[in-house]
N, C-alpha and C. Protein backbone atom coordinates (compact mmCIF):
# COMPACT_ATOMS: atom_id res chain seq x y z
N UNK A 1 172.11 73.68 71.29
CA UNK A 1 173.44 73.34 70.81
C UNK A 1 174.46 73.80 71.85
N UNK A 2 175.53 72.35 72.85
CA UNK A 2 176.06 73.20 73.44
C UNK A 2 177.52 73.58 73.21
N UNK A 3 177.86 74.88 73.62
CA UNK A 3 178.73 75.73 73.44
C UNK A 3 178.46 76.84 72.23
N UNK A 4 179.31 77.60 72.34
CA UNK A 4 179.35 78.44 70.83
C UNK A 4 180.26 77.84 69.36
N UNK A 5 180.13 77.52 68.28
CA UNK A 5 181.09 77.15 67.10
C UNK A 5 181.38 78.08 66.62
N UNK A 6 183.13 78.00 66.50
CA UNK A 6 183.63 79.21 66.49
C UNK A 6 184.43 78.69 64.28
N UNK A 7 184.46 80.31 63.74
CA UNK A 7 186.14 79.65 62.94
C UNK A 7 187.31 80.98 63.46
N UNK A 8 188.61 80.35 62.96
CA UNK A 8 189.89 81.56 62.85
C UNK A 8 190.20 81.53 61.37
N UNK A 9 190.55 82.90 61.48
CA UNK A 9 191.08 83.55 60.47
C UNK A 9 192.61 84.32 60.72
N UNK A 10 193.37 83.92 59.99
CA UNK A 10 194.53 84.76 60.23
C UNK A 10 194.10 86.17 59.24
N UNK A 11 194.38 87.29 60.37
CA UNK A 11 194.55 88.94 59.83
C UNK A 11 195.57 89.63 59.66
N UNK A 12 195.76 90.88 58.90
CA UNK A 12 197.12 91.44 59.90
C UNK A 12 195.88 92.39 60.96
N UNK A 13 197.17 92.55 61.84
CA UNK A 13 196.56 93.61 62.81
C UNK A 13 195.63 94.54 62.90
N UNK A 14 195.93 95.19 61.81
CA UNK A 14 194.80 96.51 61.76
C UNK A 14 193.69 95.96 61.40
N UNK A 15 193.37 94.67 60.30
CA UNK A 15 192.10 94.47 59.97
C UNK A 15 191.74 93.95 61.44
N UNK A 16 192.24 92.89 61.87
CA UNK A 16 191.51 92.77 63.54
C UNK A 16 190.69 93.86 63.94
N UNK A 17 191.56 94.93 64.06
CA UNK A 17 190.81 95.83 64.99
C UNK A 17 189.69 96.80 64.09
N UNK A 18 190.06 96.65 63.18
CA UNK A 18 189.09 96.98 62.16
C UNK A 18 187.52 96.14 62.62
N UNK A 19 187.90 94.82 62.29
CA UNK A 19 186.73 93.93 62.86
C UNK A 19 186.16 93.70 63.92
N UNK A 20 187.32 94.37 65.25
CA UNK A 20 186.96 94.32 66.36
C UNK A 20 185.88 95.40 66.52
N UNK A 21 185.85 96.69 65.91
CA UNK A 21 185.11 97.92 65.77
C UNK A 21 184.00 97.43 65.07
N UNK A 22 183.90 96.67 63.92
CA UNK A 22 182.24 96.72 63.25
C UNK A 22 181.67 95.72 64.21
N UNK A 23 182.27 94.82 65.30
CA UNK A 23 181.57 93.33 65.50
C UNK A 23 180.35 94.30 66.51
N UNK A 24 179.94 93.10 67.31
CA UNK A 24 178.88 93.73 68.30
C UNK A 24 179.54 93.91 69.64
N UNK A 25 180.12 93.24 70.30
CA UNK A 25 180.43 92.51 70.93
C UNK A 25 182.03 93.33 71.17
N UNK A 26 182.87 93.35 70.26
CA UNK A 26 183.97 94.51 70.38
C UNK A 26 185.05 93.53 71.51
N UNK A 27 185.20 92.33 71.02
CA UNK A 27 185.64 91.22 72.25
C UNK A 27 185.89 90.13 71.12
N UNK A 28 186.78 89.61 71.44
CA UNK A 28 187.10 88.24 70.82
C UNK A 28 186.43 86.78 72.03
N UNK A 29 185.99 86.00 71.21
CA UNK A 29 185.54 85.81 70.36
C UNK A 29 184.22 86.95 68.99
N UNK A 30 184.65 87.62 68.19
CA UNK A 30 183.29 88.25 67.72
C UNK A 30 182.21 87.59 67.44
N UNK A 31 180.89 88.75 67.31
CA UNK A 31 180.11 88.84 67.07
C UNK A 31 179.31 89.62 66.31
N UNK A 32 179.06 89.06 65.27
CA UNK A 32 178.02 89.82 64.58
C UNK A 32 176.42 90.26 64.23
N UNK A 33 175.70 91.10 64.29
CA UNK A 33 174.38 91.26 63.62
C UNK A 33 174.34 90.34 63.09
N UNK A 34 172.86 89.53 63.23
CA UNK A 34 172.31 88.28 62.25
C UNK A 34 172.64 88.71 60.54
N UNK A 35 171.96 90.15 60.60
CA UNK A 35 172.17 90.18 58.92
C UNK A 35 173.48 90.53 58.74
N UNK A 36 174.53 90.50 59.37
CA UNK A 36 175.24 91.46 58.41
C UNK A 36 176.49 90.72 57.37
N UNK A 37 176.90 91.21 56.49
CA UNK A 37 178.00 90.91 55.28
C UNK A 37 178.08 89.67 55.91
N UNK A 38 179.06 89.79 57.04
CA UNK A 38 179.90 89.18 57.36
C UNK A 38 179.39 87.55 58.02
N UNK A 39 178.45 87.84 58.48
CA UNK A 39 177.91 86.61 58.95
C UNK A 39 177.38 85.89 57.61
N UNK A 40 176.47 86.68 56.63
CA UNK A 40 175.96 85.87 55.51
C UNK A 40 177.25 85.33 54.37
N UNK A 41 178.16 86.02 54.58
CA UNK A 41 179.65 85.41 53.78
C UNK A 41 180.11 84.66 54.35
N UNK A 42 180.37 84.17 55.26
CA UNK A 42 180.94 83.34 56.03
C UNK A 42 180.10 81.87 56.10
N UNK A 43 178.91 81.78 56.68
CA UNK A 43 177.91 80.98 56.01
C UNK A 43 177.41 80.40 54.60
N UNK A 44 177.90 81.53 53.61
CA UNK A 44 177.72 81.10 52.50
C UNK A 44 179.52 79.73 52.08
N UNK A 45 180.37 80.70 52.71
CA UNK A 45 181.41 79.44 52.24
C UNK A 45 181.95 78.53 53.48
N UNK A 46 181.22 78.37 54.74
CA UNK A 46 181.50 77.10 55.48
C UNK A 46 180.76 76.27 54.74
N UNK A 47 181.98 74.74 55.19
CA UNK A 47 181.50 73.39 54.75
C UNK A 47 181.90 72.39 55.42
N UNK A 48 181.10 71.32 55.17
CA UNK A 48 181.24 70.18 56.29
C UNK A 48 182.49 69.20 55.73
N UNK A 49 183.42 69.30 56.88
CA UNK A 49 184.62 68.63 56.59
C UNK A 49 184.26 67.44 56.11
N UNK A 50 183.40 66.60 56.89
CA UNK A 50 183.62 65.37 56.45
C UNK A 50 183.02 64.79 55.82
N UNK A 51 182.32 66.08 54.86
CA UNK A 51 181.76 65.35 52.91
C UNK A 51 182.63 65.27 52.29
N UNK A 52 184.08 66.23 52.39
CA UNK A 52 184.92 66.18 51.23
C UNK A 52 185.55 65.42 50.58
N UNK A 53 185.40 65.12 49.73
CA UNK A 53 186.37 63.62 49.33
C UNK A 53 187.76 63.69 49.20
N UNK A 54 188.37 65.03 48.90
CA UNK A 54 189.33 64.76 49.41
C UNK A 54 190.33 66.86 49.89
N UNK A 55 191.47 66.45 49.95
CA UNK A 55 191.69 67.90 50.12
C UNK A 55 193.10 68.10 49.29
N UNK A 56 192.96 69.30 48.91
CA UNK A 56 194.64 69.75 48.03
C UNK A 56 195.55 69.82 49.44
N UNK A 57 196.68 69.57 49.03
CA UNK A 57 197.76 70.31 49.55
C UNK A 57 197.97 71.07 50.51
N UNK A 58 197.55 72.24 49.16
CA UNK A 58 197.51 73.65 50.72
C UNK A 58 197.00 73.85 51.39
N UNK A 59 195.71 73.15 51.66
CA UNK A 59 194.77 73.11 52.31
C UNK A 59 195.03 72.33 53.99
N UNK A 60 196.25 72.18 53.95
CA UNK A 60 196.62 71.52 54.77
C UNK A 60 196.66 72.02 56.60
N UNK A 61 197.07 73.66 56.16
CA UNK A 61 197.10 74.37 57.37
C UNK A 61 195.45 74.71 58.08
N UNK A 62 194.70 74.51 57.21
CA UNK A 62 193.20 75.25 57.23
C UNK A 62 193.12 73.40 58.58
N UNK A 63 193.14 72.21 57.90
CA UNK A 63 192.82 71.78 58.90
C UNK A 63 193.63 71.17 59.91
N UNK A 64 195.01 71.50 59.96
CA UNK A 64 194.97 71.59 61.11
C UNK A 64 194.87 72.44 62.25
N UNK A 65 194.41 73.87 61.32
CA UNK A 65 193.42 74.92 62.25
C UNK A 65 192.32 74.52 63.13
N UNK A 66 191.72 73.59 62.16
CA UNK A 66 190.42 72.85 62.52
C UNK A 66 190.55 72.80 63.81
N UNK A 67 190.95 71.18 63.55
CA UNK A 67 190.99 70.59 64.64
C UNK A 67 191.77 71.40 65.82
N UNK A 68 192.73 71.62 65.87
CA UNK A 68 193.77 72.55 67.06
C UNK A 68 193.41 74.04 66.48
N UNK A 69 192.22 74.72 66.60
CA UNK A 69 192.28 75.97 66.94
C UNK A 69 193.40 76.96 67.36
N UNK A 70 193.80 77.90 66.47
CA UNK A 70 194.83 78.81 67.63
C UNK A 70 194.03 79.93 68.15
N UNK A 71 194.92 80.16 69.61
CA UNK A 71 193.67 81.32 70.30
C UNK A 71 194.27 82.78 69.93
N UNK A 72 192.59 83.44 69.80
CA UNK A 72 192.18 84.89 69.56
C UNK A 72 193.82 85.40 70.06
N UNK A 73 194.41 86.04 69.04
CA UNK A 73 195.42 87.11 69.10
C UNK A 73 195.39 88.50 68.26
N UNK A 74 196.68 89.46 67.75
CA UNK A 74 196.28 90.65 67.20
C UNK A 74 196.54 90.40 65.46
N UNK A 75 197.32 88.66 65.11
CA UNK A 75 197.02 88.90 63.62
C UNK A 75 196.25 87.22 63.97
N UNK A 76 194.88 87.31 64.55
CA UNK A 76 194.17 85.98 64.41
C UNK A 76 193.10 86.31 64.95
N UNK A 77 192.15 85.96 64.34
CA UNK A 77 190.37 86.53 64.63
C UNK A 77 189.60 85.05 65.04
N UNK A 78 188.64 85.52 66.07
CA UNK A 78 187.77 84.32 66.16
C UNK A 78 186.76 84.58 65.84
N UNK A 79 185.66 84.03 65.12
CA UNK A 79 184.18 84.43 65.07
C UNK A 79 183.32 83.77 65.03
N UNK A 80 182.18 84.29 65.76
CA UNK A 80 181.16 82.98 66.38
C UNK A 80 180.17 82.70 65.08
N UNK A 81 180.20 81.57 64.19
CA UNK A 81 178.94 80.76 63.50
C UNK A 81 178.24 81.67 64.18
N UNK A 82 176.84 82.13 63.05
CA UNK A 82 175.75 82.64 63.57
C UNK A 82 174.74 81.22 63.42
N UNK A 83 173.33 81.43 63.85
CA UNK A 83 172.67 79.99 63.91
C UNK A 83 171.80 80.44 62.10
N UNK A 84 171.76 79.22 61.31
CA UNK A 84 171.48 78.91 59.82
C UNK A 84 170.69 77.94 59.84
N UNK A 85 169.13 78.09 59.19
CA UNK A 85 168.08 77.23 59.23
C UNK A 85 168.82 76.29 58.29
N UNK A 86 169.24 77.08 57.03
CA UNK A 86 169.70 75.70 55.79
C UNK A 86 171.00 75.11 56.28
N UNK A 87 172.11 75.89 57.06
CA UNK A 87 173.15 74.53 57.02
C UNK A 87 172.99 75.18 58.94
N UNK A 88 173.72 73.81 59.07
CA UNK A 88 173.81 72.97 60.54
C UNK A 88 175.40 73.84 61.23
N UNK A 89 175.30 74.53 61.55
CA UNK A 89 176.85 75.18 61.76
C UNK A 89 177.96 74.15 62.82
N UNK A 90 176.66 72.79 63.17
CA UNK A 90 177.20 72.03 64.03
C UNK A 90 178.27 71.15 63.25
N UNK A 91 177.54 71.12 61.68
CA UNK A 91 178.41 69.88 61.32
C UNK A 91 179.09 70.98 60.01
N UNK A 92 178.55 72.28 59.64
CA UNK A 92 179.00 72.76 58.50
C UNK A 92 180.00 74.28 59.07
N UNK A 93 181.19 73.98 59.45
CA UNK A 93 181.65 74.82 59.99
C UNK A 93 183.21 74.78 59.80
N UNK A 94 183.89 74.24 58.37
CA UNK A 94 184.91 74.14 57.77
C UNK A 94 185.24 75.20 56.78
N UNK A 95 186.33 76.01 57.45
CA UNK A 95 186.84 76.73 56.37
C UNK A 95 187.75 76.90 55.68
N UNK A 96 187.95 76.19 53.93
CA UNK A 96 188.96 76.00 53.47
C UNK A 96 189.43 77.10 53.57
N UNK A 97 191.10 77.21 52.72
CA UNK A 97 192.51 78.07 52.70
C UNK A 97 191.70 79.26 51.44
N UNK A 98 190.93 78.77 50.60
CA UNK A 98 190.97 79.78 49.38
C UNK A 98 189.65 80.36 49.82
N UNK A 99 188.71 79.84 50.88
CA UNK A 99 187.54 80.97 51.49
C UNK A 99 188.24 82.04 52.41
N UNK A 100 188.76 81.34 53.21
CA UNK A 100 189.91 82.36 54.22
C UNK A 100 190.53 83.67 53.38
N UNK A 101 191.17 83.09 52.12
CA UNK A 101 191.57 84.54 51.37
C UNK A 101 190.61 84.96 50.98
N UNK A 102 189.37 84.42 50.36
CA UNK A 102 188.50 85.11 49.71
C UNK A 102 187.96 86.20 51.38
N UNK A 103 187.65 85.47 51.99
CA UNK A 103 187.28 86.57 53.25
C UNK A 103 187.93 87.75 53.58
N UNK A 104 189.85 87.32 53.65
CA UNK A 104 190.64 88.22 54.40
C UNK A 104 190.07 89.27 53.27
N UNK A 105 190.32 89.17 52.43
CA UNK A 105 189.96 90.10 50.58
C UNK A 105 188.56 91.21 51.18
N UNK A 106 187.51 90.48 51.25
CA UNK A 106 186.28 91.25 51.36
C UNK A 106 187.22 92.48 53.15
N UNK A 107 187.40 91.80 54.06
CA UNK A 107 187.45 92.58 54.80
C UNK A 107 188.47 93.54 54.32
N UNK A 108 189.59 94.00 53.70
CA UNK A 108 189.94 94.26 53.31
C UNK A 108 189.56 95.80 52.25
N UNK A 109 188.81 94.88 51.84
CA UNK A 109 188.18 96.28 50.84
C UNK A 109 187.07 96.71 51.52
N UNK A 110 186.55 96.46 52.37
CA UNK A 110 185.76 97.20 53.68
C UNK A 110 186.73 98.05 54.13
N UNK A 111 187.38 97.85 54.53
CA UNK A 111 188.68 98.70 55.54
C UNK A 111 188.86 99.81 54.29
N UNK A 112 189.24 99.51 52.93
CA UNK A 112 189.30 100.62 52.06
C UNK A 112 188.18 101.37 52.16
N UNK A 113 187.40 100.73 51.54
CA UNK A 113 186.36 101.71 51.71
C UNK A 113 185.87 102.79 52.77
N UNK A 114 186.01 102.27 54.27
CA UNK A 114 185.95 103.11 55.22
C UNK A 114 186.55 103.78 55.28
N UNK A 115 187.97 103.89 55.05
CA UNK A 115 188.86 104.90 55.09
C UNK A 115 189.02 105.71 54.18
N UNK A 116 188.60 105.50 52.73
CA UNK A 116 187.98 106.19 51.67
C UNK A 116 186.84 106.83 51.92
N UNK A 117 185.81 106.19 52.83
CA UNK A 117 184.61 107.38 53.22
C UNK A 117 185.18 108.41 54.13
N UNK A 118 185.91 107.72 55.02
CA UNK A 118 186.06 109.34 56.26
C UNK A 118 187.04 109.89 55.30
N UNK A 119 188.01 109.80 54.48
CA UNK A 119 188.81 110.84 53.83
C UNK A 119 188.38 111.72 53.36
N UNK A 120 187.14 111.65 52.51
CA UNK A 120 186.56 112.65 52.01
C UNK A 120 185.67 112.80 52.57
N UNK A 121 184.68 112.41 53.46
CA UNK A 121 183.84 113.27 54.55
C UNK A 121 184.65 114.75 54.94
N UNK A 122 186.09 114.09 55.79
CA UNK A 122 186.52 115.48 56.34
C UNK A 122 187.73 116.15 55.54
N UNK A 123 187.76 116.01 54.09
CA UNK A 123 188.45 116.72 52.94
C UNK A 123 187.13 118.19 52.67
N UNK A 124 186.35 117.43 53.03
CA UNK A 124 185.11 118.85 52.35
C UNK A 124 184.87 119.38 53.72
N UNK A 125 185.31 118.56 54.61
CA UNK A 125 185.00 120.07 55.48
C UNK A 125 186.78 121.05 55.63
N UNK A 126 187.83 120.86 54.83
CA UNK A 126 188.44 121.28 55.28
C UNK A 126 189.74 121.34 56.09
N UNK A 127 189.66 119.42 56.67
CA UNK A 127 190.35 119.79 57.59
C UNK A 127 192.32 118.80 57.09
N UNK A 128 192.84 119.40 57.60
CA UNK A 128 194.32 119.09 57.46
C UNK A 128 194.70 117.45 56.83
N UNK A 129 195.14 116.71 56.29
CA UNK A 129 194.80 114.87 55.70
C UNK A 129 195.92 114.36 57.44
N UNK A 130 196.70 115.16 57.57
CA UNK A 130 197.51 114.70 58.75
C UNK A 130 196.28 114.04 59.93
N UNK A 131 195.79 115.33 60.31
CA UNK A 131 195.02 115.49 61.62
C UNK A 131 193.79 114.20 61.22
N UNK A 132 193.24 114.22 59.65
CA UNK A 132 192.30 113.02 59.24
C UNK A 132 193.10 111.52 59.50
N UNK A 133 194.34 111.41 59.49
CA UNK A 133 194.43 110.17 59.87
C UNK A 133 194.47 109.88 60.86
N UNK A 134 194.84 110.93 61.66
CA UNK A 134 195.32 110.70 63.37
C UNK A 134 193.66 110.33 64.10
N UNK A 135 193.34 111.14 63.55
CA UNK A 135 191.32 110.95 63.97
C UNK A 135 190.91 109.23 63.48
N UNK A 136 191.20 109.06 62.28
CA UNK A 136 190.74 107.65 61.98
C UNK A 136 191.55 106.55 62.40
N UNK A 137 192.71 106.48 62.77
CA UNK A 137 193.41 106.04 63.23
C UNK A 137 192.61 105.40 65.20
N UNK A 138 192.63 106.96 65.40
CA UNK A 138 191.93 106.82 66.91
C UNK A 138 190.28 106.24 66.59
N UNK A 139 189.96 106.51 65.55
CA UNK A 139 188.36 106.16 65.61
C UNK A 139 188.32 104.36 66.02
N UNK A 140 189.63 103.76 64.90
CA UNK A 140 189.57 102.27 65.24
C UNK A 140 190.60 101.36 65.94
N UNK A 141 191.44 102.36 66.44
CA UNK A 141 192.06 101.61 67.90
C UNK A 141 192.91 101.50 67.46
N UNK A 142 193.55 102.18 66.34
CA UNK A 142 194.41 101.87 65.26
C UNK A 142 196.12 102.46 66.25
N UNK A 143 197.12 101.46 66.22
CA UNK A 143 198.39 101.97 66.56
C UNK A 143 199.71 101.65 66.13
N UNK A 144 201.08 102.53 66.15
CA UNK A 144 201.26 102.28 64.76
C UNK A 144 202.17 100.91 64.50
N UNK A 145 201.87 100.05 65.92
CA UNK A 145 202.09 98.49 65.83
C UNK A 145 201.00 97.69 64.43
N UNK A 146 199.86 98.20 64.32
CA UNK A 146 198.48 97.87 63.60
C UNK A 146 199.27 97.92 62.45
N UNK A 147 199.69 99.37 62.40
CA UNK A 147 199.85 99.97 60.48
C UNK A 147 200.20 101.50 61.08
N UNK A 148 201.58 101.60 60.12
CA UNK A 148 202.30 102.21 60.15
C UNK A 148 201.55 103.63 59.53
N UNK A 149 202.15 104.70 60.18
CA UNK A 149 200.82 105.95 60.25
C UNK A 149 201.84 106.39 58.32
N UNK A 150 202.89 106.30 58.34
CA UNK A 150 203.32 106.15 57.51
C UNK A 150 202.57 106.01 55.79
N UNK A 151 202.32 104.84 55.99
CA UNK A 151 202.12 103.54 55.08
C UNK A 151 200.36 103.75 55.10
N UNK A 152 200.08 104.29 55.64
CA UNK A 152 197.96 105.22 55.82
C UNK A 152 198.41 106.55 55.11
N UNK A 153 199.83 107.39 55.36
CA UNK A 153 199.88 108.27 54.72
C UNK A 153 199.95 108.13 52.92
N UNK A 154 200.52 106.92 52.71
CA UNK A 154 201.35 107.39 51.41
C UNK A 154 199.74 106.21 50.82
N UNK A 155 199.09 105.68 51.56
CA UNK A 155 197.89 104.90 51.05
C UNK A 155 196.93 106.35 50.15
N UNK A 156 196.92 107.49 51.11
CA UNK A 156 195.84 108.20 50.86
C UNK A 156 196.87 109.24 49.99
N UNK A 157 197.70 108.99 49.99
CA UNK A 157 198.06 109.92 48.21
C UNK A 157 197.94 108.78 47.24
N UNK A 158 197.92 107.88 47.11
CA UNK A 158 197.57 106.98 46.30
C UNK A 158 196.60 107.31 45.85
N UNK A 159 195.36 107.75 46.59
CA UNK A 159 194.30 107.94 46.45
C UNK A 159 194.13 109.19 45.73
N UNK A 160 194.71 110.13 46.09
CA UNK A 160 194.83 111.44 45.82
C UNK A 160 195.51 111.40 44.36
N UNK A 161 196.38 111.22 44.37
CA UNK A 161 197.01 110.90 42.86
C UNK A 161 196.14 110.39 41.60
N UNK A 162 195.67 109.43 42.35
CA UNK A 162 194.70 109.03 41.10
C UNK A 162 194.14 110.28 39.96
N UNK A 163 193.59 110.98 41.06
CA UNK A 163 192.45 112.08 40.32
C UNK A 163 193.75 113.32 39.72
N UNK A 164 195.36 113.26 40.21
CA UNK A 164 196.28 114.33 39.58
C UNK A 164 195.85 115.27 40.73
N UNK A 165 195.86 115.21 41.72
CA UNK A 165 195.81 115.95 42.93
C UNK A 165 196.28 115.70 43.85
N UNK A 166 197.23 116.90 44.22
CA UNK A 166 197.93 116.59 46.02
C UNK A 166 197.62 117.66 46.57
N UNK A 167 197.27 117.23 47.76
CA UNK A 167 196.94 118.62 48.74
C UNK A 167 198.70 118.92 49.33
N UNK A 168 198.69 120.12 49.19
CA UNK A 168 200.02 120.89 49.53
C UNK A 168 200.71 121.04 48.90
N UNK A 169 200.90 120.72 46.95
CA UNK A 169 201.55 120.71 46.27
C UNK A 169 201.37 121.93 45.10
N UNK A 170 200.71 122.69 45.64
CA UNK A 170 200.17 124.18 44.56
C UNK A 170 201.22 124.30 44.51
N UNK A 171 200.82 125.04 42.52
CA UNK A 171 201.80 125.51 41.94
C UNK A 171 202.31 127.39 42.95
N UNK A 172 202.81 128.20 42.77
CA UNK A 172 202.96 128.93 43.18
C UNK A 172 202.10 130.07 42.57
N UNK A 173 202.05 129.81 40.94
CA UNK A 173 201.01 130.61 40.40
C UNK A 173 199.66 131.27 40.65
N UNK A 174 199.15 129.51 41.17
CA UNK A 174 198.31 129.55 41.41
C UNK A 174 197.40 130.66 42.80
N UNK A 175 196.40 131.27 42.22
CA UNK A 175 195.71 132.00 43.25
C UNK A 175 195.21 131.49 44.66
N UNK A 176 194.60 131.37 45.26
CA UNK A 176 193.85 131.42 46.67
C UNK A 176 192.16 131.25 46.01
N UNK A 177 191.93 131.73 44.78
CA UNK A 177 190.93 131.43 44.71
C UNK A 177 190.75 130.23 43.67
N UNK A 178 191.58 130.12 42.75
CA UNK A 178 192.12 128.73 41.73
C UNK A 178 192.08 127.79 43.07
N UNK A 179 192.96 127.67 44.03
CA UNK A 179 193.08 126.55 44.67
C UNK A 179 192.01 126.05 45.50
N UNK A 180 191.08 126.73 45.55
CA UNK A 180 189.86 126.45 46.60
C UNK A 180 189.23 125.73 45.52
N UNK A 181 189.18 126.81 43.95
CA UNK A 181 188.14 125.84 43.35
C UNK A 181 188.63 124.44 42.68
N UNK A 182 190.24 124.27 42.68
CA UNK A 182 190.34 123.01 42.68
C UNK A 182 190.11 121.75 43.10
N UNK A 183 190.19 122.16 44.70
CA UNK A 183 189.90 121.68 45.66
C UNK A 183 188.80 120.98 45.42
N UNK A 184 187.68 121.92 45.58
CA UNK A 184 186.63 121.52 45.58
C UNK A 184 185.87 120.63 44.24
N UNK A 185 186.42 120.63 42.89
CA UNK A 185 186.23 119.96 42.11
C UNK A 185 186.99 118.73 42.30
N UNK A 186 188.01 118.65 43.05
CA UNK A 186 188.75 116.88 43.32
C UNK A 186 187.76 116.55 44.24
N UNK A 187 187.39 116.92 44.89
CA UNK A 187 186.38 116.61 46.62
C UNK A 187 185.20 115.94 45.67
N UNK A 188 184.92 116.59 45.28
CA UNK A 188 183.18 116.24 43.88
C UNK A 188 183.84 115.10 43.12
N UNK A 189 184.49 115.03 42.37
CA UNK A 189 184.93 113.39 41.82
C UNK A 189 185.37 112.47 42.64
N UNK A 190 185.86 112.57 43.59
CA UNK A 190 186.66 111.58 45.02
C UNK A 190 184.97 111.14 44.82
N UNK A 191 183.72 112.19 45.85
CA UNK A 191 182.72 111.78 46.34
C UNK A 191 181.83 111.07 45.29
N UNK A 192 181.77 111.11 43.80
CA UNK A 192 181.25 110.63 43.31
C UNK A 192 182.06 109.11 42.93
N UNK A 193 182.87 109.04 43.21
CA UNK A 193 183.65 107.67 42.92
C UNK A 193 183.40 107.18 43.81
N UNK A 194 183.49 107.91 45.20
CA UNK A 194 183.42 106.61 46.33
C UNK A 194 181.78 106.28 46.27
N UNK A 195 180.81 106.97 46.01
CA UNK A 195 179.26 106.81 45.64
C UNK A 195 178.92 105.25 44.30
N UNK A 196 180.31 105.23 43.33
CA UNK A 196 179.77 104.07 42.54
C UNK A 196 180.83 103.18 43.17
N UNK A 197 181.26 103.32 43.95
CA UNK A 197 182.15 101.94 44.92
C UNK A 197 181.31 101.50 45.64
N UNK A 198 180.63 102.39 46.66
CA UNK A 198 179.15 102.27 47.53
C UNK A 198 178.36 101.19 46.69
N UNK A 199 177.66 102.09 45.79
CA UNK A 199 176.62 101.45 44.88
C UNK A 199 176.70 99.71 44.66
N UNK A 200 178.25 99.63 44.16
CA UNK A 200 178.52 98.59 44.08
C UNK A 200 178.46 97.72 44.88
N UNK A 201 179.42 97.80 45.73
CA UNK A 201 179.19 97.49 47.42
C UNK A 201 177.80 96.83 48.10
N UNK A 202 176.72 97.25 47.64
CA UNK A 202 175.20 97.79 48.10
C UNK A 202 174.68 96.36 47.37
N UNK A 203 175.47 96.24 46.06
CA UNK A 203 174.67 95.35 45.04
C UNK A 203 174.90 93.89 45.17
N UNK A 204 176.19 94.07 45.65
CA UNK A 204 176.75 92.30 45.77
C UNK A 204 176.18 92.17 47.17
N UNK A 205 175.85 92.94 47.82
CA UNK A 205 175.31 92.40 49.20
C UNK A 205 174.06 92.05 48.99
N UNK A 206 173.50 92.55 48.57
CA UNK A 206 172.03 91.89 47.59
C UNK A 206 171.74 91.15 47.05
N UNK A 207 173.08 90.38 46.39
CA UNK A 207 173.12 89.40 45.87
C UNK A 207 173.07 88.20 46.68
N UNK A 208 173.88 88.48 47.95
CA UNK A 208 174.07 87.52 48.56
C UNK A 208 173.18 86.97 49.48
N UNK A 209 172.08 87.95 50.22
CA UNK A 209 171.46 87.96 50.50
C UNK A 209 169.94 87.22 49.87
N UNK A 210 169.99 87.85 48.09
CA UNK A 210 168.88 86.79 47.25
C UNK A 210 169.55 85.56 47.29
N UNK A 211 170.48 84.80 47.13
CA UNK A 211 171.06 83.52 46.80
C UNK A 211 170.53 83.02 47.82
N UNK A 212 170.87 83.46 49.44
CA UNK A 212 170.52 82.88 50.43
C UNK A 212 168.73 82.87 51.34
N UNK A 213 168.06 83.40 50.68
CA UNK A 213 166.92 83.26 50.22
C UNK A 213 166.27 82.22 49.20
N UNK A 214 167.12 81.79 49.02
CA UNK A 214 166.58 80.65 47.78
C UNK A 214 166.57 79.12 48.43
């Protein structure tokens, strides 16, 4: 087959580089592992333009994506079709407007999730939530053109809140030894929540994976 078949996706920024970090390749056009999420989701909702009988409306921008491609930028992703015994990526390589959101969505709650795992990785060891973003931030190329260091801060009290916990907000009462063991009982529910997000996570990929087995 010659050349590579590519689709775009409009991102904002940070997920780009988000995606630029899991691909293989770490280069636009990406690339992914045969198995991974992202290639078997993407495959599961390309389709061949020219079965459709017809198209909505909004669907309008998706093809003239199609046809006139826009090139790899920092809120626009390219990614290479992986090769699919059941569909033809030659002729099945259309991606409507409501797969595009359904995609931007999944990457999306990947990006949560990762940043929900390193939060509490380095909450139990201890270390400052400032210095944890500046680290995750640098882990994915992240700058604060991407996403505002801001707007990562007030994300992860969101997070924090949930459970009725802020780090730095002790009462005054409170001991040195009360606050450690608070601590450490928010750290134990954070980790067990992000464990049935995982779980979850774990299961729909399984799913997708049996469907496409069939």
């Amino acid at each position: 087959m010659p050349g590579k078949i590519t689709v775009n996706i409009e991102l904002k920024p940070y997920l780009v580089k988000f995606l630029l970090h899991c691909s293989m390749n770490h280069r636009q056009p990406l690339q992914f592992s045969r198995k991974s999420a992202y290639n078997i989701s993407l495959i599961r909702k390309v389709s061949n333009y020219y079965s459709q009988a017809s198209f909505p409306v909004h669907d309008r921008e998706a093809v003239l994506e199609y046809f006139r491609p826009s090139a790899p930028s920092r809120e626009n992703v390219c990614i290479i079709l992986p090769f699919n015994r059941r569909k033809n990526i030659a002729s099945y390589n259309y991606l409507s407007r409501s797969n595009k959101i359904e995609f931007r969505k999944e990457v999306r709650e990947d990006f949560n999730l990762a940043f929900h795992r390193y939060l509490v990785r380095h909450l139990r060891r201890n270390i400052l939530r400032t210095e944890i973003l500046k680290s995750f931030m640098e882990k994915y190329g992240l700058t604060e053109d991407d996403i505002k260091f801001e707007s990562l801060y007030r994300y992860s009290s969101r997070l924090l809140e949930e459970y009725d916990y802020k780090i730095g907000s002790y009462s005054v009462t409170e001991s040195k030894k009360q606050i450690s063991e608070n601590r450490q009982q928010f750290i134990r529910r954070l980790h067990h929540s992000y464990t049935k997000i995982e779980a979850f996570a774990t299961v729909k990929k399984e799913k997708i994976r049996y469907k496409k087995s069939l």
